[in-house]
Protein backbone atom coordinates (compact mmCIF):
# COMPACT_ATOMS: atom_id res chain seq x y z
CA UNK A 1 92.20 106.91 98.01
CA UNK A 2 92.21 103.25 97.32
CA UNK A 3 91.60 103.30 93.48
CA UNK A 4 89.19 100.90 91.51
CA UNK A 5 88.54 97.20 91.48
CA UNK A 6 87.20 95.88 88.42
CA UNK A 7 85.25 92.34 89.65
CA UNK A 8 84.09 89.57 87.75
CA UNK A 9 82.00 90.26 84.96
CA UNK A 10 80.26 88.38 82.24
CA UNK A 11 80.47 90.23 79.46
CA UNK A 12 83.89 92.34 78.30
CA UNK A 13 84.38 95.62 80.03
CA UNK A 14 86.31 98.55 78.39
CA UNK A 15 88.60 101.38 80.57
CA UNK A 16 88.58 104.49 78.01
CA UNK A 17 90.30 107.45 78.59
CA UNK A 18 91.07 107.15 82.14
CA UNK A 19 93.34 109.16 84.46
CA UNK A 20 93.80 107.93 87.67
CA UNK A 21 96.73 109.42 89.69
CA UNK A 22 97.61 109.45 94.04
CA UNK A 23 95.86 106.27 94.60
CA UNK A 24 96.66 102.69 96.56
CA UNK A 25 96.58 103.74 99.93
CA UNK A 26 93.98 100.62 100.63
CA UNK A 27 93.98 101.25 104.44
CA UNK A 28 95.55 104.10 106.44
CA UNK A 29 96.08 102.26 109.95
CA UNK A 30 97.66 99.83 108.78
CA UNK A 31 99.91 100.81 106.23
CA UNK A 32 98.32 98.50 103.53
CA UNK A 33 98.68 99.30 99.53
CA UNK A 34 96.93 97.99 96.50
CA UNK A 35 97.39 98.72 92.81
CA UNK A 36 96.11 101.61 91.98
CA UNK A 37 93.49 99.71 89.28
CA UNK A 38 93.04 95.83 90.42
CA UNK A 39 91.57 93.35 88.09
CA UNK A 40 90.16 90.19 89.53
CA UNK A 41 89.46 88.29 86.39
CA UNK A 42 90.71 90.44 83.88
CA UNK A 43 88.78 90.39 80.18
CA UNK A 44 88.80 93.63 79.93
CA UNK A 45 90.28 96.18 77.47
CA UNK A 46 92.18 98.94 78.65
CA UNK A 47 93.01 102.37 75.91
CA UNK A 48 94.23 105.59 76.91
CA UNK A 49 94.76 105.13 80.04
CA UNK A 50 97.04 107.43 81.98
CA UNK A 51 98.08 105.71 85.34
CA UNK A 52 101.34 108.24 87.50
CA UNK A 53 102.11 108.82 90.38
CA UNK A 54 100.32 105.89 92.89
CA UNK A 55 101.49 104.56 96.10
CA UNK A 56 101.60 100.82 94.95
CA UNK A 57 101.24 99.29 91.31
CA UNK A 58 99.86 101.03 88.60
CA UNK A 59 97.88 98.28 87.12
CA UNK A 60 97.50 94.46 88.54
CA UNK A 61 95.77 91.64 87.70
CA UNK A 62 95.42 88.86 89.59
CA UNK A 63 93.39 86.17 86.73
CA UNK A 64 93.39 86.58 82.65
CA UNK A 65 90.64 84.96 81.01
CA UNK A 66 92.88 83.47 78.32
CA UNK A 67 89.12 81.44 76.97
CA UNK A 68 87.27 84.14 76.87
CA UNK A 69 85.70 84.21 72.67
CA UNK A 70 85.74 88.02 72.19
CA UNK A 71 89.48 89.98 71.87
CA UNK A 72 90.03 91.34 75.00
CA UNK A 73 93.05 92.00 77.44
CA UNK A 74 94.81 94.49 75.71
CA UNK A 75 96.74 97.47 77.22
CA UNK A 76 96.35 100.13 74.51
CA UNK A 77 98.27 103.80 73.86
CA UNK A 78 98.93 103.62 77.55
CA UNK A 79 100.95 105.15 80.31
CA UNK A 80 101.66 104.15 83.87
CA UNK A 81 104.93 106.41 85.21
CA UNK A 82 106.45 107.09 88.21
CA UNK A 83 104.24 104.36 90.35
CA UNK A 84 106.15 103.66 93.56
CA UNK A 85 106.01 99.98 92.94
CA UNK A 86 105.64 98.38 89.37
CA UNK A 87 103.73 99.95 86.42
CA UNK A 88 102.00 96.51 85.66
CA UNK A 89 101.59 93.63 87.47
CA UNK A 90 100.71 89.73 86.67
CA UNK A 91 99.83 86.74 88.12
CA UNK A 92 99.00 85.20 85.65
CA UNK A 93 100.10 85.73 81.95
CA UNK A 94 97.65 86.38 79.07
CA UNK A 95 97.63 90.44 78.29
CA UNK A 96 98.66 92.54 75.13
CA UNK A 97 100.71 95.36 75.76
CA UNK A 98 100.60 97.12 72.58
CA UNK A 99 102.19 101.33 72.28
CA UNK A 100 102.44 101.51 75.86
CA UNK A 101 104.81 103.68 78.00
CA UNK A 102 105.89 102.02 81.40
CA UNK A 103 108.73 104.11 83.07
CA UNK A 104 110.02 105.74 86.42
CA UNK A 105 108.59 103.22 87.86
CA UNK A 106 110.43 102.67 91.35
């Protein structure tokens, strides 16, 4: 399966408690892969997330709203493992990644 996009939004978002696992296969014909969560414009907050085993990235985001007034874009108590690309990925810089595991990542 492809795995979730998280758009634009106005207001803060929060991923809680999430496991998402065999995903990033974005189109079968042609071979194409996508992280297996994608964040557009990221000011979100992400806990307890459990992110293994995915085709592409675990987790990548493409825009942090570093102006955004509220805390957001954190990575908290975390894991992404054994992703076959890389656990997290950035564009752009702006997230806290705060007792997070990243590893066996390929």
């Amino acid at each position: 399966w492809a795995g979730m996009r998280l758009g634009m939004t106005s207001k803060r978002s929060k991923l809680y408690d999430v496991k998402v696992e065999k995903a990033g296969l974005f189109d079968y014909r042609t071979f194409q892969f996508r992280p297996a969560i994608q964040a557009d414009l990221s000011h979100h907050v992400y806990e307890k997330l459990e992110v293994v085993d995915n085709y592409h990235d675990g987790l990548g985001v493409l825009y942090s709203d570093l102006y955004f007034p509220d805390h957001v874009n954190f990575i908290k108590d975390s894991t992404f493992a054994n992703n076959r690309r890389h656990g997290i990925s950035f564009r752009q810089l702006g997230m806290r990644v705060t007792n997070t595991q990243i590893r066996d990542n390929v």
